[in-house]
C-alpha atoms as a PDB file:
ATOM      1  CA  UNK A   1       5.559 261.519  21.549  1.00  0.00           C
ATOM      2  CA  UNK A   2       4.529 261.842  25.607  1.00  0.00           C
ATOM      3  CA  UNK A   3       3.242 259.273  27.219  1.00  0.00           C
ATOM      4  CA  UNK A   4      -0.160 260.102  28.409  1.00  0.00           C
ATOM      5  CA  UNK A   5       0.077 257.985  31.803  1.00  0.00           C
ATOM      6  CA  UNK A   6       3.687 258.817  32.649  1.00  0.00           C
ATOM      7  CA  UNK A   7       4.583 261.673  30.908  1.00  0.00           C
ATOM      8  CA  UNK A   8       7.796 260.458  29.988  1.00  0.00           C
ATOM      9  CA  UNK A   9       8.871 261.859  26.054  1.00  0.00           C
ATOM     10  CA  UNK A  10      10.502 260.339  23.652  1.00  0.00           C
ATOM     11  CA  UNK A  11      13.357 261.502  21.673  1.00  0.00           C
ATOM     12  CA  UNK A  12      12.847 264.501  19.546  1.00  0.00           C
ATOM     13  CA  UNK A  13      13.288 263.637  15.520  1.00  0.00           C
ATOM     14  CA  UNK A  14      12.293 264.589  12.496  1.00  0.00           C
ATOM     15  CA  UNK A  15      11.127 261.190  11.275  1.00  0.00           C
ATOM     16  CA  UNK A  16       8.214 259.883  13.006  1.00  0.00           C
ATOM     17  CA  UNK A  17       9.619 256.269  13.130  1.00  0.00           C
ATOM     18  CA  UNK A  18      12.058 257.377  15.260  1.00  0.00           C
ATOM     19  CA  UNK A  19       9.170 258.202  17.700  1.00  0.00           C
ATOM     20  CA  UNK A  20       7.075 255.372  16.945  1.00  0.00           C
ATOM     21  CA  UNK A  21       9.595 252.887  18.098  1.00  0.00           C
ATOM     22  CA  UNK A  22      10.412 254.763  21.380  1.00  0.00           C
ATOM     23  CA  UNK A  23       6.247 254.237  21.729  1.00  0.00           C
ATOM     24  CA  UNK A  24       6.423 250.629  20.960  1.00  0.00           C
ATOM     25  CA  UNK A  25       9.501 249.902  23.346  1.00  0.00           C
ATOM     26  CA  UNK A  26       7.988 251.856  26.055  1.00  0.00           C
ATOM     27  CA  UNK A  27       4.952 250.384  25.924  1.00  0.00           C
ATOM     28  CA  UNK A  28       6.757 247.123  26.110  1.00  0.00           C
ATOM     29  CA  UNK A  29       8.487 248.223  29.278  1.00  0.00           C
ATOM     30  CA  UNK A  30       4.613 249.200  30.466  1.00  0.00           C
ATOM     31  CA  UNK A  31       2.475 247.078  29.507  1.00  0.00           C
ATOM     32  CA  UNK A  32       0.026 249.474  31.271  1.00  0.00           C
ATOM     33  CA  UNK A  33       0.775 252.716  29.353  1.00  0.00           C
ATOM     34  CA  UNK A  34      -1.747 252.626  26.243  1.00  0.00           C
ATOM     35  CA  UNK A  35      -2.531 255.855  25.454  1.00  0.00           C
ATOM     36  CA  UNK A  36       0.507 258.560  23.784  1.00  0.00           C
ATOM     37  CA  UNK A  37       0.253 262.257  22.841  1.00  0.00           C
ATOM     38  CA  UNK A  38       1.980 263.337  19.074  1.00  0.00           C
ATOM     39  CA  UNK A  39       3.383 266.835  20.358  1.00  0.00           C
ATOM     40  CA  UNK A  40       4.395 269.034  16.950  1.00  0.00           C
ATOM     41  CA  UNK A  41       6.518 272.393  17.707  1.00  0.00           C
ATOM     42  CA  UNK A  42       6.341 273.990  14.662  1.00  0.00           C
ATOM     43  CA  UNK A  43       8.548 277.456  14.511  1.00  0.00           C
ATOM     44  CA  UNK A  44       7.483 280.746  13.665  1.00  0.00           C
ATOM     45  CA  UNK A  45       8.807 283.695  13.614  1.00  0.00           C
ATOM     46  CA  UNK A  46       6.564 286.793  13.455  1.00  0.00           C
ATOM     47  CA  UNK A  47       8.614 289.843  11.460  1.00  0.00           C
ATOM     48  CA  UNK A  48       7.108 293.679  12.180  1.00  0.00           C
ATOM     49  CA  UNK A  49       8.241 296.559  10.429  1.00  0.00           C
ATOM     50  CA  UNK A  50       7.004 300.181  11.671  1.00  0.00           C
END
């Protein structure tokens, strides 16, 4: 997750909690920071044969 006022991410995890508390906590911290970005990587590999 990325904080949308800040910018700051959280830790990167395959379970979601993981996330979701770091968004909880931080919002805690800043009380003004409402609004969070999910951000997905998902690999891919693209294989070419001539």
């Amino acid at each position: 997750m990325q904080c949308a006022v800040c910018g700051e991410i959280s830790p990167t995890d395959t379970e979601f909690t993981v996330s979701q508390h770091w968004v909880f906590a931080h919002g805690g911290r800043n009380p003004t920071h409402h609004t969070y970005r999910e951000v997905i990587t998902r690999p891919w590999k693209a294989w070419w044969k001539p």
